[in-house]
C-alpha atoms as a PDB file:
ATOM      1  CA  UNK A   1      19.119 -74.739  18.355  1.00  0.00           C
ATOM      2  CA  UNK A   2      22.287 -73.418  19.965  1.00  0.00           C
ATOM      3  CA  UNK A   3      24.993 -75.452  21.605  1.00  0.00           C
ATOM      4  CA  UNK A   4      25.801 -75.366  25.137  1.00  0.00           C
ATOM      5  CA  UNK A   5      29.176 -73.855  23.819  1.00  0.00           C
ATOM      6  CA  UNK A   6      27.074 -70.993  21.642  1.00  0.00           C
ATOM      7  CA  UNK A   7      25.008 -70.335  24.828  1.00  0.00           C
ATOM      8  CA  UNK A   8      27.351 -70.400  27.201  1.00  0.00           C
ATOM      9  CA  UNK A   9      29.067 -67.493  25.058  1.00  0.00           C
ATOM     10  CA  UNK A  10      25.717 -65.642  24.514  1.00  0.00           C
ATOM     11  CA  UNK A  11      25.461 -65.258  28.294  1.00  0.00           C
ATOM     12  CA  UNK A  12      29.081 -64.592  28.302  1.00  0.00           C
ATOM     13  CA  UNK A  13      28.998 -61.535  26.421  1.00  0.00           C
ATOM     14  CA  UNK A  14      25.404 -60.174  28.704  1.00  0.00           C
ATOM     15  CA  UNK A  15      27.564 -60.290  31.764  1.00  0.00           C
ATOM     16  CA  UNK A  16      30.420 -59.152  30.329  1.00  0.00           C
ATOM     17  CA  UNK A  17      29.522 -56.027  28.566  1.00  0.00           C
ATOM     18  CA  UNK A  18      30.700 -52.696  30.351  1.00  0.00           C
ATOM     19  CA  UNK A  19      30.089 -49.046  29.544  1.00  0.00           C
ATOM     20  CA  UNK A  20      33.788 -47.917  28.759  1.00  0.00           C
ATOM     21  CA  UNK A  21      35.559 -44.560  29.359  1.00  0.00           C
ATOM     22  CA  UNK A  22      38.720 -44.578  28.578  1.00  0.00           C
ATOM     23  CA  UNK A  23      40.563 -45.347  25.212  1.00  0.00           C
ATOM     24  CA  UNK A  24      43.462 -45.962  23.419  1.00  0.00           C
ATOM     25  CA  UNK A  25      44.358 -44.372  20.516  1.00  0.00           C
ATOM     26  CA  UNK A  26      44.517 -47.871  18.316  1.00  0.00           C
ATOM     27  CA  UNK A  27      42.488 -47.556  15.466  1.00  0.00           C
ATOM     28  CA  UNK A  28      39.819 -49.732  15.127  1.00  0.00           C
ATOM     29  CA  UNK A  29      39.629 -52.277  12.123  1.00  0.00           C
ATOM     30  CA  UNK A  30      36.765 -51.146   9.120  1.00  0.00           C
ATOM     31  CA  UNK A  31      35.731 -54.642   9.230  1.00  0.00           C
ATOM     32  CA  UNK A  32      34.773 -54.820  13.061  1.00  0.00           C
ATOM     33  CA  UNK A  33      32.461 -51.360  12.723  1.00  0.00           C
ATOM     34  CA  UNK A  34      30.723 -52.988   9.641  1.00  0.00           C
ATOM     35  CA  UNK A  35      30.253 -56.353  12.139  1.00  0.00           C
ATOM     36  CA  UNK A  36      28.915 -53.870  15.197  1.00  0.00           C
ATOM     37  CA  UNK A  37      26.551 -51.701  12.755  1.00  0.00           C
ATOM     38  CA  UNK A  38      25.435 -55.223  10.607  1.00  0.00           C
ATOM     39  CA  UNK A  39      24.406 -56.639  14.055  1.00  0.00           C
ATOM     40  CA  UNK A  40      23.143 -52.752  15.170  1.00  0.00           C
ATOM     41  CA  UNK A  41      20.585 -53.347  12.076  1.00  0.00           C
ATOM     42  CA  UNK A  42      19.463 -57.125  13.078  1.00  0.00           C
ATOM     43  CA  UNK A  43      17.541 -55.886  15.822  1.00  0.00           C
ATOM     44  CA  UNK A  44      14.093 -56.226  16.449  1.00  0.00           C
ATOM     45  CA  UNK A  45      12.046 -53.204  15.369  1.00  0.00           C
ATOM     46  CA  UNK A  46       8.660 -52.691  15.942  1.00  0.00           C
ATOM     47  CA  UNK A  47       6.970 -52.379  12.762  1.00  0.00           C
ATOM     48  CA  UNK A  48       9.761 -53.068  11.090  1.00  0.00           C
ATOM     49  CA  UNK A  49      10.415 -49.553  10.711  1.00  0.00           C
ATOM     50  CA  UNK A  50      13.905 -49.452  11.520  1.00  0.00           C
ATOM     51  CA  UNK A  51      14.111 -45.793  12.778  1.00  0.00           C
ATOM     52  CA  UNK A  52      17.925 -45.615  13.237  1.00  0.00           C
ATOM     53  CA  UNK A  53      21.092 -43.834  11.102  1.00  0.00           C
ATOM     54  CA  UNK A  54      24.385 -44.232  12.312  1.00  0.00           C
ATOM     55  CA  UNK A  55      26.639 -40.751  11.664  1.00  0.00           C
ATOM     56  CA  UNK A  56      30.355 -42.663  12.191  1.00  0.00           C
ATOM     57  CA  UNK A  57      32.495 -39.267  13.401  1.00  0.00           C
ATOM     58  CA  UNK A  58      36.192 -39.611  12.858  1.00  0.00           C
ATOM     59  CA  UNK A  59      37.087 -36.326  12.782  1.00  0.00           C
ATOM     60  CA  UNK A  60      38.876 -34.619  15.444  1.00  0.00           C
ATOM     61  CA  UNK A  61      37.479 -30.881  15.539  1.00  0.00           C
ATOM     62  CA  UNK A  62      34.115 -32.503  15.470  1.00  0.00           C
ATOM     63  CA  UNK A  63      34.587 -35.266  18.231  1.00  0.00           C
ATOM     64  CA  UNK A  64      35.951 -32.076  20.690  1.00  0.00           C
ATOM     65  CA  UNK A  65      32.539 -30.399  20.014  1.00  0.00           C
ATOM     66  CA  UNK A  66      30.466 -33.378  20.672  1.00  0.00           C
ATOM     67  CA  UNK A  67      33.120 -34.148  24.354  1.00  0.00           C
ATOM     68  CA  UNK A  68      32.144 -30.025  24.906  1.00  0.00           C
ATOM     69  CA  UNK A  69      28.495 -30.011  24.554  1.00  0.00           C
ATOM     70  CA  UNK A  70      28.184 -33.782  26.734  1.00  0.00           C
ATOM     71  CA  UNK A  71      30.949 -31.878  29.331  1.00  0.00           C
ATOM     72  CA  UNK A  72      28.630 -28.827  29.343  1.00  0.00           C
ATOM     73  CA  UNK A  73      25.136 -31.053  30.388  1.00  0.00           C
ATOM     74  CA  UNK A  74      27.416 -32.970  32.475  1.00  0.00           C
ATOM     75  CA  UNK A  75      28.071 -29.877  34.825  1.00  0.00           C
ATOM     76  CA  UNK A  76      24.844 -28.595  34.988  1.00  0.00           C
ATOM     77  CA  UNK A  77      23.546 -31.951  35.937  1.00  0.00           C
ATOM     78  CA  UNK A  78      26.026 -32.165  38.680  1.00  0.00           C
ATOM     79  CA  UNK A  79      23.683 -29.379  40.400  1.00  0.00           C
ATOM     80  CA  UNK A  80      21.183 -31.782  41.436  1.00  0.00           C
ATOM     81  CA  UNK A  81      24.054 -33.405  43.468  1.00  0.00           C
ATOM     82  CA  UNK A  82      26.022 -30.593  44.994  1.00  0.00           C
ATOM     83  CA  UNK A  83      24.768 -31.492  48.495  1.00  0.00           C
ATOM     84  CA  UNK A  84      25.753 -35.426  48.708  1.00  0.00           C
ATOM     85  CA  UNK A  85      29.750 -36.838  48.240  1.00  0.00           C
ATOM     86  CA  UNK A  86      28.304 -38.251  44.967  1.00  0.00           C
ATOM     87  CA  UNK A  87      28.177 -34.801  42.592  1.00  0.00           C
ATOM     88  CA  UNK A  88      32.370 -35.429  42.494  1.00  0.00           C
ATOM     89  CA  UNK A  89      31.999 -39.005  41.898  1.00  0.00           C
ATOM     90  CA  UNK A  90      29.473 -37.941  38.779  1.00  0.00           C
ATOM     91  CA  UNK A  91      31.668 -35.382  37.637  1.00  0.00           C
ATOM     92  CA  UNK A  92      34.648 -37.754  37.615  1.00  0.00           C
ATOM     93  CA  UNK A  93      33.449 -39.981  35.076  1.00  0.00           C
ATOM     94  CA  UNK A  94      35.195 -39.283  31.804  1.00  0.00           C
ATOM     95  CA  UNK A  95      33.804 -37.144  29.458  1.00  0.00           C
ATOM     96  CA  UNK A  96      37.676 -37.229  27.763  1.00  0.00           C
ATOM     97  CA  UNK A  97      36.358 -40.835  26.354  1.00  0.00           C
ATOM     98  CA  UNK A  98      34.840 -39.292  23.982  1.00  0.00           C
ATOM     99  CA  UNK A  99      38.285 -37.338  22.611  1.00  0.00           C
ATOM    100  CA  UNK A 100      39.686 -40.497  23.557  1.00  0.00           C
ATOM    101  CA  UNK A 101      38.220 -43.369  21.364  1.00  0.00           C
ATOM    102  CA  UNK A 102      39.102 -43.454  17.472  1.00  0.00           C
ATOM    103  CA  UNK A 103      35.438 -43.230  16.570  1.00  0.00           C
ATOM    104  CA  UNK A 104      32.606 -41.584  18.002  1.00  0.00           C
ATOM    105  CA  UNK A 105      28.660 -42.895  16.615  1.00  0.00           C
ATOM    106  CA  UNK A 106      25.976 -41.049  16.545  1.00  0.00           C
ATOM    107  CA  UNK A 107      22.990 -43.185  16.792  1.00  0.00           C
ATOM    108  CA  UNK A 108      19.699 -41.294  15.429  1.00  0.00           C
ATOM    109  CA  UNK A 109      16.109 -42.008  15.284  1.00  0.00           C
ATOM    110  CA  UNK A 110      13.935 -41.111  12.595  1.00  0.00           C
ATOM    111  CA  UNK A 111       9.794 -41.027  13.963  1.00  0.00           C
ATOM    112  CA  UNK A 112       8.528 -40.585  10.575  1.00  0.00           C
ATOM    113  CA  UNK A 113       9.910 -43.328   8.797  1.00  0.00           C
ATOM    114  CA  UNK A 114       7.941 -45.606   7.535  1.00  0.00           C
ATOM    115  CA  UNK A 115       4.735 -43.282   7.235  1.00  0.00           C
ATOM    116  CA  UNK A 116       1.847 -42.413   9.222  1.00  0.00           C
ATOM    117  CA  UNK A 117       0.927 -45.483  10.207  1.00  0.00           C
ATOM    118  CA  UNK A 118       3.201 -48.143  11.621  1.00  0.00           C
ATOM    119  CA  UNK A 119       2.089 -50.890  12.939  1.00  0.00           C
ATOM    120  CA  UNK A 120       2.480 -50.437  17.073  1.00  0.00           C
ATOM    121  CA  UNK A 121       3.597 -46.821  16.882  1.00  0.00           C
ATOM    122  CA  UNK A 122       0.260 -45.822  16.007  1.00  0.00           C
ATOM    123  CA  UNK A 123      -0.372 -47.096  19.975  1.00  0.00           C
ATOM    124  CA  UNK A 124       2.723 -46.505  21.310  1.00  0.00           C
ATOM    125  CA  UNK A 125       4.872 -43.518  19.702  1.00  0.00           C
ATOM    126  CA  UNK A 126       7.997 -43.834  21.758  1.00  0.00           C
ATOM    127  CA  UNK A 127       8.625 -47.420  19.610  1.00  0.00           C
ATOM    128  CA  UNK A 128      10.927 -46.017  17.782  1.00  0.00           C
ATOM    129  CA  UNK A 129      13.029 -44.834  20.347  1.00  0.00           C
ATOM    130  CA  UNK A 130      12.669 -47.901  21.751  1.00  0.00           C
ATOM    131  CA  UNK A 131      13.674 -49.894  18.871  1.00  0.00           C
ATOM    132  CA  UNK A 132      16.835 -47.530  18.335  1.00  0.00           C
ATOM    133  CA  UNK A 133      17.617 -48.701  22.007  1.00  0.00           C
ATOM    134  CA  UNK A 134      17.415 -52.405  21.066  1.00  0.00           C
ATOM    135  CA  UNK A 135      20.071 -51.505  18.260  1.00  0.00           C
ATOM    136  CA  UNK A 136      22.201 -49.766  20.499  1.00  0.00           C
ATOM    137  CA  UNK A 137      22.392 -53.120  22.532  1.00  0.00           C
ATOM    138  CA  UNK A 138      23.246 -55.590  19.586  1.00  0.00           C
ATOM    139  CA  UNK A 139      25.860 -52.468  18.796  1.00  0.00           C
ATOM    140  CA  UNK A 140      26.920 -52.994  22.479  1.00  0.00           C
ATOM    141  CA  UNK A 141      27.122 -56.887  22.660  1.00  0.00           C
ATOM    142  CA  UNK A 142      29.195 -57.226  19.283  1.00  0.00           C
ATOM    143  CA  UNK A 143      31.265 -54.366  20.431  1.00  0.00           C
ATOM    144  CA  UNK A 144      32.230 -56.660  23.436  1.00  0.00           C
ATOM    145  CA  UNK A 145      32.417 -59.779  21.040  1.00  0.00           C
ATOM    146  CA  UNK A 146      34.839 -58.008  19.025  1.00  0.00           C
ATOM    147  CA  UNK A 147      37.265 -57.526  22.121  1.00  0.00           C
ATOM    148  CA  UNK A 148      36.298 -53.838  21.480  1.00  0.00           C
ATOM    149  CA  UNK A 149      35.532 -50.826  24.302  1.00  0.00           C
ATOM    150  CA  UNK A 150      31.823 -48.787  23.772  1.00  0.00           C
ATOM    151  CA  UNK A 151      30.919 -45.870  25.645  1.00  0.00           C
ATOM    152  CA  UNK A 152      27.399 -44.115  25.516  1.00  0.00           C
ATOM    153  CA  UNK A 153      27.379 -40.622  26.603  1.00  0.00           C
ATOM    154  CA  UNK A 154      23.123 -40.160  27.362  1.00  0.00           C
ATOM    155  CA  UNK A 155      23.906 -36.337  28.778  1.00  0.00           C
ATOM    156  CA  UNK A 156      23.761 -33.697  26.431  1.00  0.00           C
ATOM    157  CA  UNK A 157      21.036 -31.069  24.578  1.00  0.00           C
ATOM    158  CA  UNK A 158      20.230 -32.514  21.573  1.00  0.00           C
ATOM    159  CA  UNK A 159      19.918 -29.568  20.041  1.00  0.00           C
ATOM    160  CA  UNK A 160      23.394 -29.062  20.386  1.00  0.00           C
ATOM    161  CA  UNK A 161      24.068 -32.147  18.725  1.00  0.00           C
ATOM    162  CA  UNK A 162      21.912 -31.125  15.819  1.00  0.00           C
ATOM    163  CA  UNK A 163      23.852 -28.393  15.267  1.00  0.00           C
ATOM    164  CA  UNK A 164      27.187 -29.642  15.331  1.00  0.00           C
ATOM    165  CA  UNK A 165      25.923 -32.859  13.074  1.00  0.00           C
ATOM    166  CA  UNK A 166      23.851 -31.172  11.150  1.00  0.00           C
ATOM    167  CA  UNK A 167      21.029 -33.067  11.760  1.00  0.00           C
ATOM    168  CA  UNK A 168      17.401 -32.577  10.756  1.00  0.00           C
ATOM    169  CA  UNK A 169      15.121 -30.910  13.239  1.00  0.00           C
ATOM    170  CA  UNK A 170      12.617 -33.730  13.230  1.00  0.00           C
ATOM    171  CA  UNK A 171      15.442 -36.494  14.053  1.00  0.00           C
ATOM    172  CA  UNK A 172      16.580 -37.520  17.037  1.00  0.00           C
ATOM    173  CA  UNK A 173      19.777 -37.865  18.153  1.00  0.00           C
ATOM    174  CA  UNK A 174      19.459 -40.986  20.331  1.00  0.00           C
ATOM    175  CA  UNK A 175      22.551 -41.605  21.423  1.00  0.00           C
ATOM    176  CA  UNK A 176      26.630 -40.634  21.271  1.00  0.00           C
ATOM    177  CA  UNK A 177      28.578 -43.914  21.415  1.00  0.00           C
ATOM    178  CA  UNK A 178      32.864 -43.891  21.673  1.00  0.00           C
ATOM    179  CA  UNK A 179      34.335 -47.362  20.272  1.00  0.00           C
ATOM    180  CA  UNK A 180      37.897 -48.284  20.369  1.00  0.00           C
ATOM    181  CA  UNK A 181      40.145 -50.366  22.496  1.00  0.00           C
ATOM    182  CA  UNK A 182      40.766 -49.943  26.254  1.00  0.00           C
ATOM    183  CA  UNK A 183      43.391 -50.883  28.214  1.00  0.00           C
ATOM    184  CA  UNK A 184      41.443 -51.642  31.118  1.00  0.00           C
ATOM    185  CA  UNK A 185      37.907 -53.175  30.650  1.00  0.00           C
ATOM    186  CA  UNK A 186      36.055 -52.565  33.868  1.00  0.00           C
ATOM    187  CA  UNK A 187      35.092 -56.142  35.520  1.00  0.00           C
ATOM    188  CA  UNK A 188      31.809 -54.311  36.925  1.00  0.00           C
ATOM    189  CA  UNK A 189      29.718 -51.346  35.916  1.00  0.00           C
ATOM    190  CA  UNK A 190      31.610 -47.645  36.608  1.00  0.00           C
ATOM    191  CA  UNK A 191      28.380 -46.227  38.771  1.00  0.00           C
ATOM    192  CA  UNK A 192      28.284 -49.901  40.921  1.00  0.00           C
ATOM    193  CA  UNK A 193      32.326 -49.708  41.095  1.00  0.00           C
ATOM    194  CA  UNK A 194      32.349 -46.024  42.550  1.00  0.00           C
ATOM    195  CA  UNK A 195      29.439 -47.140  44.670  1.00  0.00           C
ATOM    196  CA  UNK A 196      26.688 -45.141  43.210  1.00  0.00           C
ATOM    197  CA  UNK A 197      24.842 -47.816  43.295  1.00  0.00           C
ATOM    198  CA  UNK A 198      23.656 -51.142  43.909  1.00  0.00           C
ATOM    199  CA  UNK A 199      22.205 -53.883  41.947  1.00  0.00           C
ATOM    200  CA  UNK A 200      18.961 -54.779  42.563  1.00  0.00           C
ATOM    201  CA  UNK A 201      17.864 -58.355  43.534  1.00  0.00           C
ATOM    202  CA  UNK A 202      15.951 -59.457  40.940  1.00  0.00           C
ATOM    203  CA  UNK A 203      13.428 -61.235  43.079  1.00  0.00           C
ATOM    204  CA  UNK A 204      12.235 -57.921  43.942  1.00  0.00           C
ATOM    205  CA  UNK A 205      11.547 -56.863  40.578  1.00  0.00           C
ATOM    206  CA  UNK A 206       9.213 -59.960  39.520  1.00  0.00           C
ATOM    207  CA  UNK A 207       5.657 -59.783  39.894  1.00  0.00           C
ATOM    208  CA  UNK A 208       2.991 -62.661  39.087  1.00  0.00           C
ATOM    209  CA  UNK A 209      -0.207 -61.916  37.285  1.00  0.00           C
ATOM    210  CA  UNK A 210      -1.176 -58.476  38.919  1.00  0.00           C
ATOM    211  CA  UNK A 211       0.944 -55.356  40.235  1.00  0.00           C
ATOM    212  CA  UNK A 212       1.131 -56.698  44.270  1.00  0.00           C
ATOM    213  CA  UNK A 213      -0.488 -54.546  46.959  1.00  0.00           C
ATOM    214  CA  UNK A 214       2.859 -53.102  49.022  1.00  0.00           C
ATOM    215  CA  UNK A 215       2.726 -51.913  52.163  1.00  0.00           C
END
């Protein structure tokens, strides 16, 4: 059983948790990152396979080649918006974040852990992306409960990433993630804040029993 208190703060942190692109230099204290990855690793995991690696990037020459290969997707994404005012609002969000931020995390997936057979990925293969994701969130939420900034960069070929990390053909590289401190923590999500978009009303999104006929 939780407090009112403990809830209160539970739901706290939900709300409060931004995507973050901007950085100070500050470094960010060893015993926070073991805190974020500990809680990364509590997360549920179907199977219990627990597909993910974390590959904690400090060095500079590498961190520029990650920001370079998530600034070159970046651009070529930007093509699918080049005739609406929002391709200039995409390509203004920082890519420098990731040059930024003390530490960079990359956050892999491994589909062959744990065997052949895992329970619920012998149904449903994607689990273990999906599992990674839930560890990305507890990374995300303890991030935010350590008065610390996250960022994750989800444009770039992963093949690019493999190379520069050295990573194993068969793993995937989930996710890039920037932590550090900020010295402005956004008070709403970037994409609603430059008006990309709205947030849906949840009522919309709730359906009883059966997918509802819609006309």
């Amino acid at each position: 059983m939780f407090t009112n208190e403990e809830k209160e703060a539970i739901y706290k942190v939900i709300y409060s948790r931004r995507d973050v692109r901007s950085f100070t230099s500050d470094p960010v204290p060893k015993a926070a990152i073991e805190r974020i990855l500990e809680a990364a690793h509590h997360a549920p995991s179907v199977g219990f396979m627990q597909p993910w690696n974390f590959i904690l990037i400090e060095e500079e020459e590498i961190k520029h080649r990650l920001a370079w290969a998530a600034d070159k997707e970046r651009r070529a994404l930007a093509i699918h918006y080049e005739n609406d005012d929002r391709s200039s609002k995409f390509l203004n969000l920082k890519i420098e974040g990731m040059k930024e931020a003390p530490l960079t995390i990359c956050v892999t997936a491994d589909p062959t852990r744990g065997g052949s057979h895992v329970l619920g990925r012998n149904s449903i293969p994607e689990t273990d992306i999906m599992s990674t994701a839930c560890a990305i969130q507890n990374m995300w939420l303890a991030s935010c409960a350590e008065g610390l900034a996250m960022g994750w960069v989800s444009f770039y070929k992963k093949s690019d990433v493999r190379d520069i990390l050295e990573i194993p053909p068969h793993i995937d590289p989930v996710a890039l993630i920037s932590i550090g401190y900020t010295d402005g923590y956004p008070k709403a999500p970037i994409l609603e804040t430059v008006k990309w978009e709205k947030r849906k009303e949840l009522e919309k999104l709730v359906y009883h029993n059966k997918w509802p006929v819609l006309t």
